[in-house]
Each structure stands twice: as structure tokens, then as C-alpha cells.
Protein backbone atom coordinates (compact mmCIF):
# COMPACT_ATOMS: atom_id res chain seq x y z
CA UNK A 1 112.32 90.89 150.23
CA UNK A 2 114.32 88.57 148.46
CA UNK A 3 116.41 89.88 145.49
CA UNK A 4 114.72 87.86 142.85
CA UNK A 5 111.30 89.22 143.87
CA UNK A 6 111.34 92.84 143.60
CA UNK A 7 107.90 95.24 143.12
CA UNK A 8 106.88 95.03 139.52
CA UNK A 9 104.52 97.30 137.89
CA UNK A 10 102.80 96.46 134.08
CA UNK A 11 101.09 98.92 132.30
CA UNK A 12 99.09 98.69 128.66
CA UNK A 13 98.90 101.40 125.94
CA UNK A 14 95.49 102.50 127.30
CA UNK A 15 96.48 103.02 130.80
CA UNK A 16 95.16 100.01 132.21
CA UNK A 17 98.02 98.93 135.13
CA UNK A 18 98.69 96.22 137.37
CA UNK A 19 101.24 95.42 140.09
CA UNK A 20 102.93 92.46 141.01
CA UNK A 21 106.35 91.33 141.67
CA UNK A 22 109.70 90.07 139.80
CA UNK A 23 110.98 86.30 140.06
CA UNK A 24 113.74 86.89 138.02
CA UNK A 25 115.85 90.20 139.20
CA UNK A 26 115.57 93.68 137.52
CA UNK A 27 113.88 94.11 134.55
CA UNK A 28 112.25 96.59 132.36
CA UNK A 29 110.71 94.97 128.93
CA UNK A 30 107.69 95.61 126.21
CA UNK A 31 106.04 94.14 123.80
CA UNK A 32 102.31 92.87 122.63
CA UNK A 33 100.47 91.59 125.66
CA UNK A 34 98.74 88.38 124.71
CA UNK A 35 97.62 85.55 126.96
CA UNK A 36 97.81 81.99 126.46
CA UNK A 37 94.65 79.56 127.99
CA UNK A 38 97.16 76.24 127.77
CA UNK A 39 96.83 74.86 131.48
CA UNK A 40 100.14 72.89 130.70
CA UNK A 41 103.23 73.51 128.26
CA UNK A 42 104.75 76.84 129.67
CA UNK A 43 107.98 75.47 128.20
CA UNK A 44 107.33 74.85 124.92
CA UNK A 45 105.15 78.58 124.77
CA UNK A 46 108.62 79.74 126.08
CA UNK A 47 110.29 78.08 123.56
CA UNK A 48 108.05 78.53 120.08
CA UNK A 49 109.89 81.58 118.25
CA UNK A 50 106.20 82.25 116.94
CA UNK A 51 105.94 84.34 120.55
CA UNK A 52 108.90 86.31 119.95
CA UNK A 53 108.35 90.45 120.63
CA UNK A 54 105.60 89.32 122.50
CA UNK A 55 104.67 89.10 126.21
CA UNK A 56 103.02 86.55 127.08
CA UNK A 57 100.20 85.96 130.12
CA UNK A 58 99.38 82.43 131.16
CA UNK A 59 95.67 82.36 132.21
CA UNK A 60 96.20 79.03 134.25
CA UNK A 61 96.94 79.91 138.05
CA UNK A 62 99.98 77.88 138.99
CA UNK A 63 103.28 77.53 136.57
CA UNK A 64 106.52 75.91 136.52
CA UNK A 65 105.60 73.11 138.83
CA UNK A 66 106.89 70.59 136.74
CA UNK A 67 109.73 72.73 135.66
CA UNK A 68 111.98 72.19 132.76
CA UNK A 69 113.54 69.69 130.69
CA UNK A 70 115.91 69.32 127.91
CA UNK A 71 113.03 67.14 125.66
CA UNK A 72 110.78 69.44 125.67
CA UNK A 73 112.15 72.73 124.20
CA UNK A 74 110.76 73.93 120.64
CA UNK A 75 113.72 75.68 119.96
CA UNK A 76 117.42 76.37 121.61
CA UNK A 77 116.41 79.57 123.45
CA UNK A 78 113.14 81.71 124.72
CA UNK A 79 111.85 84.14 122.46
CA UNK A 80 109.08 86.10 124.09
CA UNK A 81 109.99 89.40 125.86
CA UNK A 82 108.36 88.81 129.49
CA UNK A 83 106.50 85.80 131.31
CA UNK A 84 103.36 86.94 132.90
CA UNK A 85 101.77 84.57 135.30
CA UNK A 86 99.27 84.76 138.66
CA UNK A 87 101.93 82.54 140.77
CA UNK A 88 105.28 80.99 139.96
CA UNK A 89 106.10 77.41 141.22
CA UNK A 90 109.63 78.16 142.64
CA UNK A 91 110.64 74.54 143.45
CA UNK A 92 109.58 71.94 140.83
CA UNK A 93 108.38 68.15 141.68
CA UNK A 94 108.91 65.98 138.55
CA UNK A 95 111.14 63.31 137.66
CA UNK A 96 112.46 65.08 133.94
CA UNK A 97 113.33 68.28 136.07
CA UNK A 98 116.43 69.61 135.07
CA UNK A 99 115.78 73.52 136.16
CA UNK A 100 113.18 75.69 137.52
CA UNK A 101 111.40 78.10 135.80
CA UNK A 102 112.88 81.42 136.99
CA UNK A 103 116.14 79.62 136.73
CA UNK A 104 115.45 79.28 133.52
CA UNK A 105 114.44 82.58 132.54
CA UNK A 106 117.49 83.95 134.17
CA UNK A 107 119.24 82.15 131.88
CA UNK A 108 117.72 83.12 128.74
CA UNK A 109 117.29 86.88 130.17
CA UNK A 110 113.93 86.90 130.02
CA UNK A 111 111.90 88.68 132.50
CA UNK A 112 109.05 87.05 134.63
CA UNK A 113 106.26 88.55 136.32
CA UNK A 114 103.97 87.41 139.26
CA UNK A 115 101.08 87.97 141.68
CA UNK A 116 99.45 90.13 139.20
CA UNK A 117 95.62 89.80 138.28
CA UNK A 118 95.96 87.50 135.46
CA UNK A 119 92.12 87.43 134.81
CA UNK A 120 92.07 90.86 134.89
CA UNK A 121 94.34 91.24 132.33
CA UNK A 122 92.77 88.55 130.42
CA UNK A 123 89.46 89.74 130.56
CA UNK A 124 90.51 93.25 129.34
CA UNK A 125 92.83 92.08 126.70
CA UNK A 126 88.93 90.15 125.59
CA UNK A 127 87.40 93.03 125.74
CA UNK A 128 89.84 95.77 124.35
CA UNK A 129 91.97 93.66 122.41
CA UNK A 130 95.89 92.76 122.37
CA UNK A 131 97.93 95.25 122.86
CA UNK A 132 101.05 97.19 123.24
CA UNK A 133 102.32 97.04 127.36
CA UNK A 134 105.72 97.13 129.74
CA UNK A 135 106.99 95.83 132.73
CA UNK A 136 109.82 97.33 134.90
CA UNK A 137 110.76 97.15 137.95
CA UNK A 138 112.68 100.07 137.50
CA UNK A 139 110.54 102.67 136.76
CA UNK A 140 106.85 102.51 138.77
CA UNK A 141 105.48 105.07 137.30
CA UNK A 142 102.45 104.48 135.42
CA UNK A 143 102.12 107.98 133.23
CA UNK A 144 105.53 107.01 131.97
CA UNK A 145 105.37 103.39 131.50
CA UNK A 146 102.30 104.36 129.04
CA UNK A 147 104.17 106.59 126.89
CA UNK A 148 106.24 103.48 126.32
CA UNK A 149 103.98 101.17 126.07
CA UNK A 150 102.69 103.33 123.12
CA UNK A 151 106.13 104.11 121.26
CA UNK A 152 106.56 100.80 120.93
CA UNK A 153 105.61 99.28 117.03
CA UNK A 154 102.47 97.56 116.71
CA UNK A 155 102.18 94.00 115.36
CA UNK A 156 100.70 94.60 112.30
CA UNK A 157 103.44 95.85 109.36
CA UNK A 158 106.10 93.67 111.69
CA UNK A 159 108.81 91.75 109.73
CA UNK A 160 110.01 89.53 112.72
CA UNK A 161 111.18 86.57 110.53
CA UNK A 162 114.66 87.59 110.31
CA UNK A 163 115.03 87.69 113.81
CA UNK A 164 114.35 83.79 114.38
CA UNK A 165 114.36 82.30 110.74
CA UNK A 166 117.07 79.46 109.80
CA UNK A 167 120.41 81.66 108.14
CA UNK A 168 121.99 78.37 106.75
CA UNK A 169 120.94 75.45 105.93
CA UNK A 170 120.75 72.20 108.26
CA UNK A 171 119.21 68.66 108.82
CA UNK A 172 117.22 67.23 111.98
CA UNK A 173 119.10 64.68 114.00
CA UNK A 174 118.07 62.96 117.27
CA UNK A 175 120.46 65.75 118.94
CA UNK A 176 118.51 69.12 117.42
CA UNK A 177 119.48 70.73 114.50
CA UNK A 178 123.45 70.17 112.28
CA UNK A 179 124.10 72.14 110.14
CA UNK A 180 125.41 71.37 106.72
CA UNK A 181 126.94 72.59 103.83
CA UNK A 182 125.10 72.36 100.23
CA UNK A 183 126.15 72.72 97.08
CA UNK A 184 126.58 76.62 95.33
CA UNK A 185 123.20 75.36 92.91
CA UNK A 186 121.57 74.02 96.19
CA UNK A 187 122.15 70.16 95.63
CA UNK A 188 121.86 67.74 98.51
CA UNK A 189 123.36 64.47 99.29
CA UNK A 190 119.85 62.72 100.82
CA UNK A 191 120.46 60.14 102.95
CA UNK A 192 117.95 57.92 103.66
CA UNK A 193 114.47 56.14 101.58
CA UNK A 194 111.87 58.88 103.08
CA UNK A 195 109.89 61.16 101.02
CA UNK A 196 112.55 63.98 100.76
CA UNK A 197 111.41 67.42 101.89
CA UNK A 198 112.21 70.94 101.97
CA UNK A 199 111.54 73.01 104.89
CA UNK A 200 111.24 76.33 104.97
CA UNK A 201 112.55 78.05 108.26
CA UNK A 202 110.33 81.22 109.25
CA UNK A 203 111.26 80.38 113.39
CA UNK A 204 110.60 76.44 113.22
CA UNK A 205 109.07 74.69 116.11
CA UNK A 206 111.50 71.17 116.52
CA UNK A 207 108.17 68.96 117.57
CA UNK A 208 107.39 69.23 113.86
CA UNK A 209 111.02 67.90 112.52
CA UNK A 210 109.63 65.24 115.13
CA UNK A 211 106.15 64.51 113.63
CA UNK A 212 107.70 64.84 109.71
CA UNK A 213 110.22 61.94 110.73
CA UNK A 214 107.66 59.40 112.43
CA UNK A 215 105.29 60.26 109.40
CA UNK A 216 107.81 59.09 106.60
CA UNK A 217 109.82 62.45 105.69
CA UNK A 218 113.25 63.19 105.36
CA UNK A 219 113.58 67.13 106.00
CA UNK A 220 115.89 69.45 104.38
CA UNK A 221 115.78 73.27 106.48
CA UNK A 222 116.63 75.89 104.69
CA UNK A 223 116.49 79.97 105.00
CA UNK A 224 113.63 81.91 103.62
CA UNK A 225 114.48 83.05 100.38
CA UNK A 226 116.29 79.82 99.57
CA UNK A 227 115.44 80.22 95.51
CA UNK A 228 113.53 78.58 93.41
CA UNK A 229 116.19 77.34 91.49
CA UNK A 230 118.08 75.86 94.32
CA UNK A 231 115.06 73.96 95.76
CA UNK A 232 114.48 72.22 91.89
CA UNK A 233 118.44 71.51 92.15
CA UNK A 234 118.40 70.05 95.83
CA UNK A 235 116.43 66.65 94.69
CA UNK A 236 112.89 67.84 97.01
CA UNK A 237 110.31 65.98 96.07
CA UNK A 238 107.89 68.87 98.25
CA UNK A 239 107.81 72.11 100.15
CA UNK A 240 106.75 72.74 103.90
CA UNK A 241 106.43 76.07 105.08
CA UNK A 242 106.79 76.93 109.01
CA UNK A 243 105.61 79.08 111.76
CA UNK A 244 106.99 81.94 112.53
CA UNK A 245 106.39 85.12 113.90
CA UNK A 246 105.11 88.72 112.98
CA UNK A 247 102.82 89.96 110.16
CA UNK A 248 102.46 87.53 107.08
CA UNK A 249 101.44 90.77 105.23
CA UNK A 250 104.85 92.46 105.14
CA UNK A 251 107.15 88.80 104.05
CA UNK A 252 106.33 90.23 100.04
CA UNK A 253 109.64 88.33 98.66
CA UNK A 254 108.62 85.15 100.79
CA UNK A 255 104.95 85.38 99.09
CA UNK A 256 106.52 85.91 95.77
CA UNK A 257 108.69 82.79 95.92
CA UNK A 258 106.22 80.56 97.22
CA UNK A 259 104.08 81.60 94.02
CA UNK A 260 107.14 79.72 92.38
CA UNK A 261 106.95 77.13 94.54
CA UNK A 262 103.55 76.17 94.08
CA UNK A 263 103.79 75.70 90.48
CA UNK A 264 106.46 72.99 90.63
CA UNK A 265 106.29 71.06 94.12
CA UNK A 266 103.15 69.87 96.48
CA UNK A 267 103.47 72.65 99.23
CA UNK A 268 102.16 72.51 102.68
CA UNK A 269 102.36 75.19 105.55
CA UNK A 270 101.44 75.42 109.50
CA UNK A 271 100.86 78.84 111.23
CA UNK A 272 102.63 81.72 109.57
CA UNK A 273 103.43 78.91 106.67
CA UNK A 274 99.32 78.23 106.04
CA UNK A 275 99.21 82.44 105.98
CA UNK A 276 102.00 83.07 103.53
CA UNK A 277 100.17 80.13 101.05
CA UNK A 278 97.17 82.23 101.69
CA UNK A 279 98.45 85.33 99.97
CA UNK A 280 100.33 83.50 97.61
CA UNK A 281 97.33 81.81 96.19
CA UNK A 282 95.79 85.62 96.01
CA UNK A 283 94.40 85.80 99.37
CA UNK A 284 94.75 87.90 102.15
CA UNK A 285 95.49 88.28 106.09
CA UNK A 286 93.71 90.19 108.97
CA UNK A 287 94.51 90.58 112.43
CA UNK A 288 92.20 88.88 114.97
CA UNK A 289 90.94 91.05 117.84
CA UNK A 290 92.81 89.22 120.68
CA UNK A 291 94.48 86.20 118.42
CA UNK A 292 94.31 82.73 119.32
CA UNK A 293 96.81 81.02 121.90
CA UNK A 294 96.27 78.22 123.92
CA UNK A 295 95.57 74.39 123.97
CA UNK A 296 91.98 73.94 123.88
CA UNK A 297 90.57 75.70 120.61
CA UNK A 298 87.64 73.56 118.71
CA UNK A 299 88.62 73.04 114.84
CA UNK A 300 85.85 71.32 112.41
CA UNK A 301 86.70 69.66 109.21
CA UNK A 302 84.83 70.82 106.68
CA UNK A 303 85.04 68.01 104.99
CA UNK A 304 84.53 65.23 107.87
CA UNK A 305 82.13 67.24 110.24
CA UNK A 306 84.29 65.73 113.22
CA UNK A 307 85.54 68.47 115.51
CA UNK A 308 89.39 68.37 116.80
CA UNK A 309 90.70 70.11 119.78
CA UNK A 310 93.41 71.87 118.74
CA UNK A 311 96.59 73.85 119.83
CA UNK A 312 96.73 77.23 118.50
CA UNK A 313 99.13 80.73 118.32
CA UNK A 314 98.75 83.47 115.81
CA UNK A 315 97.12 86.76 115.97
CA UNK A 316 96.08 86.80 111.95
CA UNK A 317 93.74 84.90 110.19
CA UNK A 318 94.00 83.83 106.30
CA UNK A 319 90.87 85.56 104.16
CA UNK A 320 89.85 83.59 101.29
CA UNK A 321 89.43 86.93 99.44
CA UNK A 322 91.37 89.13 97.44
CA UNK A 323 92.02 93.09 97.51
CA UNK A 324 88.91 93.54 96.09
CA UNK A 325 87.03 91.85 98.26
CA UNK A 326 86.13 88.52 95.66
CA UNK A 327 85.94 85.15 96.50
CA UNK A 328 89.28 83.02 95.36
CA UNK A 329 87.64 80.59 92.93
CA UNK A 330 90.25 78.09 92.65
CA UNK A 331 90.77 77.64 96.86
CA UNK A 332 88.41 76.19 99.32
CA UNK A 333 88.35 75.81 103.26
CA UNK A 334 88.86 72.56 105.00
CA UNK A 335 89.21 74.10 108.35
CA UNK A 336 87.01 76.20 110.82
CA UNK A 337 87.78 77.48 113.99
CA UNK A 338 84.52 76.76 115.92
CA UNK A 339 84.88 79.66 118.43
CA UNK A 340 84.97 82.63 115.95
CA UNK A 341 84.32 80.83 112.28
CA UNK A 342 87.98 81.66 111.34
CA UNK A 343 89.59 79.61 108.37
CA UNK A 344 91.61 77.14 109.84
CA UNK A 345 92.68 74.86 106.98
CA UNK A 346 92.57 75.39 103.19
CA UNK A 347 93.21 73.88 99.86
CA UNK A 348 93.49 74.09 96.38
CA UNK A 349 91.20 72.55 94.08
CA UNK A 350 93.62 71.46 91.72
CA UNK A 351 96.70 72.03 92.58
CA UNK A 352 98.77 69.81 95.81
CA UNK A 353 98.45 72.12 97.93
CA UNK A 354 97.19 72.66 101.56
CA UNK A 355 97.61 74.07 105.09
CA UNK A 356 96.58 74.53 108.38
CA UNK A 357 96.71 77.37 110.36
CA UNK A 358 96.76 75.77 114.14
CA UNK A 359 99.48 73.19 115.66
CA UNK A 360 99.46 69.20 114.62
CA UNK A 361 102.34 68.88 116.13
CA UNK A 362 101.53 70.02 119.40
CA UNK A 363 103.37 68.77 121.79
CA UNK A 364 101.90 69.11 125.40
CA UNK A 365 98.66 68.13 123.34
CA UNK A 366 95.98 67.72 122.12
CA UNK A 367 97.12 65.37 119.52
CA UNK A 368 93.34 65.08 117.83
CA UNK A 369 95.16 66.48 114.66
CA UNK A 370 98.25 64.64 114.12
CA UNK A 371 96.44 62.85 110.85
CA UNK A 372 97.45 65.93 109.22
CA UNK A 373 101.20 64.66 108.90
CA UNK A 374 100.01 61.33 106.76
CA UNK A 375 97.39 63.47 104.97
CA UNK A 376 100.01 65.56 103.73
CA UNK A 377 101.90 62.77 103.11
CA UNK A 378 99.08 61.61 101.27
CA UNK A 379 98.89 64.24 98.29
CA UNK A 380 102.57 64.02 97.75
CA UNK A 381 102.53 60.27 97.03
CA UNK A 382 99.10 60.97 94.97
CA UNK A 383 100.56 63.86 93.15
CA UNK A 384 103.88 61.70 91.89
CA UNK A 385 101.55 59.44 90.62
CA UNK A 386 99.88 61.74 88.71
């Protein structure tokens, strides 16, 4: 037995267990078990820091046959805790091949898992929901791998921002992210004609820097709680909001300042970014039984009646409700996630604002909802004429 492929043993909260083997050395990891129904774009899941304390199954049979590439990352590093897939393509065949993927794993430390059941696990994480599991391939014992699957912290009350969120602040260049300097008051030198915007780190993917470039923006990053004040001083002429990871329902100082936000710039959010404008215009979140993650997830506007295929990743769901349990008068749905009847896309009915909760800017595809870049783009030209 080779040393990359040692005996690997994963077990969830509830006992349920599976065996399979290591192609990346010795590990022991845990996290939530999710899985992921994208037949293509292992690296950019890899990549997304939406996935991070997460582990993630791929539902499609073969993976890393194309292996990776410096284009397509989402980020500078992997962020989930383990790679769970049926069979691992050890030597790639494709032209933009740099690495393969337990090469690449290796060098991010992340563990990978194969030749276990992967529509097993699927089908139970369906039925059962996501949950809590490990993988080791040091310790094969089931009874005990259970007792840590369940000491490990559930998803919901998770603050996992800090843990991938922008600390300084930086611009988008055809080389990744630079980071720059701004002014004590938060004042920035802009340097070109587009519409200039402030971005709001929570764990960014870099295939929306990407899409707000080739739609007309010029994009400021900047940390979380960058203040109010400093976003009026930089010389934004709107607010973005990112994905990110974790629960939207514990980021109270994040909701808080986006309150501000609203009241003085159009404001737009994906992901985690659609879920924090969703409490901030008095709504609230819930976790979805097994959450949605994958390329192929049918999306109707409301508004339109035409369905888009869509790219999805979260595990909560806005709620168009408050505490109480009433309606939000003043916000309406745009979006609807055809599979479950989710919100997918809101608005407000007087105010610039909307959001989305699934991926525009999805890179591996589908691109059905790219439109959402000039729509945005849209209600920040409409509201400066206003």
C-alpha cells in the first residue's frame, strides 16, 4: 500500500460510518459533512472560503481529472477541512494543468478521502440532515470517532467570518488582490471612470472582483466593520456585501452597520451578504435541513417567470419575517428556489437595495444569472439620478 493511500475510516454524529482510504498521507479532521452535486469545479469548491469548517462530499464519481490551475482559484488557499470523494483522478489530462489534486491538497494540508460510498453518504445526509462527522486514519475506531464527531460545535451560533474575512484593506488587480493603504478617515485615491464600489469582505470569492470589473465597477475591499463613517469618507458611490461562511445570525455588529449602510448608499449582497441584508432590513435566518451546494439548482424570478439554473452554497435561508413571526411590509421576494420554495432574491420597495442568495458569478457555470451584475448596476445609476 502506497504511503499516500492509507485505510481511512469516517464516521457522523449518529453513528453512521464508512471506510475508505487516504490520498493525501495521515490525517485525522472534523467538521459539518455536506455534499456538493457540481459534476465539475472541485477547485473552485476547494477554494470558496464559504466551505471553510466544513467537509465537503462530491456526489459526482470521478474528480481531479482535469486537475488544477492557477486561473481558477476563488481564493489563495483551501478552506474546507477534508475532501470526500468516490474516486480520485491521480494523474490529470488537461492542457491548464499545473498540479494534481492530492498534490494539491498536500499542499494546502487538507485531507482527502476516497473509495467511500459517496451515495450513501449523500442519501443519508438527505434523509437525516447535515451533520457533525471525522475522518482519521489514525484512529479506526468508530465508538470513538463518534464522541468526536459530537464534541465538535454545530453550525448554527458559528462566527466563522473572522477566520477568512479581508483584515486590511485592498484593490483587485489582474494579479489577485494588493493591498493598500487608506487614509485614517477612510479616503481613497480612485483610479479609474467606473462606478466606484465598496466591498465588504466576509471570505470573498475572486470570480466576483471578476464579474464587478467586466460589468462597469471599480471595487474598493475592505474588512467587516469598516465604519460607517469611513465608507461616506472613501468617495463609494455603493455597498456590496460578500459570501462568507458560518451563521449570519451571530455577525450582530455586521447587521448593525449595514442598517447604517442602507440608509445612505444602494447596497447589494450575494450568499452570506443577501443573509446579513435580510436581518438588517428586520428579517431573519434559518438553517436548511441539508443546505444547498452544487451547480444545478432551479431559481425563478418572481418578477420574469423565467427559471435560471443556478450555482448555489449556504446552509441558511433568509425569512422574510420578523421575531414575531410578521410579514416585513416594506421587502418583497424576487427570487425562488424551485426545489424547496426558499427565498432566493429580495428587495426593497423603496429603498436601492437588493440581493441574491445563490452565485452569479459562478465560475465553472451556469452563467444563466450573470444579468444580475448590470441589474445591480442598474439601481445605482437609477438611484443617483434620483
Amino acid at each position: 500500500m502506497k504511503a499516500n493511500s492509507k485505510k481511512a475510516l469516517l464516521v457522523l454524529e449518529d453513528g453512521f460510518t464508512l471506510y475508505g482510504r487516504s490520498f493525501t498521507g495521515d490525517f485525522e479532521s472534523g467538521g459539518e459533512v455536506i455534499f456538493n452535486t457540481g459534476m465539475t469545479g472541485y477547485q473552485e469548491v476547494l477554494t470558496d472560503p464559504s466551505y471553510y469548517g466544513q467537509m465537503v462530499c462530491m456526489t459526482w464519481p470521478l474528480v481531479g481529472n482535469y486537475g488544477v490551475n492557477d486561473e481558477d482559484m476563488e481564493s489563495g488557499r483551501v478552506h474546507l477541512r477534508a475532501f470526500l470523494v468516490r474516486e480520485c483522478c491521480k494523474r490529470p489530462s488537461n492542457w491548464r494543468s499545473v498540479m494534481s489534486l492530492p498534490d494539491f491538497l498536500q499542499k494546502n494540508a487538507t485531507p482527502g478521502m476516497e473509495g467511500l460510498d459517496t451515495r450513501a453518504l449523500t442519501r443519508h445526509l438527505r434523509i437525516h440532515g447535515a451533520m457533525r462527522g471525522v475522518i482519521s486514519t489514525r484512529d479506526l475506531n468508530p465508538l470513538s470517532l463518534r464522541e468526536k464527531a459530537r464534541a465538535l460545535p454545530a453550525m448554527e451560533g458559528q462566527n466563522l467570518v473572522p477566520f477568512v474575512a479581508a483584515r486590511k484593506p485592498y484593490v483587485w488587480s489582474d494579479k489577485g488582490p494588493l493591498e493598500i493603504s487608506l487614509a485614517p478617515d477612510g479616503a481613497h485615491a480612485w483610479k479609474g471612470d467606473g462606478i466606484r464600489l465598496l466591498v465588504y469582505d466576509y471570505g470573498i470569492k475572486w470570480n466576483i472582483f471578476r464579474e464587478l470589473v467586466s460589468a462597469g465597477f471599480e471595487p474598493l475591499a475592505v474588512p467587516p466593520l469598516f465604519s460607517l463613517e469611513q465608507a461616506r469618507t472613501s468617495g463609494a458611490q455603493a455597498v456590496f456585501l460578500s459570501n462568507g461562511p458560518g451563521d449570519p445570525a451571530t455577525l450582530t455588529e455586521e447587521i448593525a452597520l449595514i442598517r447604517e449602510l442602507i440608509q445612505h448608499f444602494p447596497v447589494t449582497g450575494i450568499c452570506l451578504g443577501h443573509q446579513l441584508v435580510g436581518h438588517a432590513l428586520g428579517g431573519r435566518t434559518g438553517k436548511l435541513r441539508f443546505g444547498h451546494h452544487g451547480a444545478n439548482h432551479p431559481v425563478r424570478d418572481i418578477r420574469t417567470g423565467k427559471v435560471e439554473i443556478s450555482s448555489q452554497n449556504h446552509g441558511f435561508h433568509v425569512i422574510l419575517e420578523d421575531a414575531a413571526g410578521r410579514r416585513l411590509e416594506d421587502v418583497e421576494a424576487t427570487h425562488v428556489n424551485l426545489n424547496d420554495m426558499t427565498l432566493e432574491g429580495l428587495r426593497h420597495k423603496t429603498l436601492p437595495v437588493m440581493s441574491v442568495q445563490y452565485h452569479p458569478e459562478a465560475a465553472a457555470g451556469p452563467h444563466d444569472s450573470r444579468y444580475l451584475f448590470a441589474r445591480f448596476r442598474d439601481m445605482i445609476v437609477k438611484a443617483a439620478g434620483n
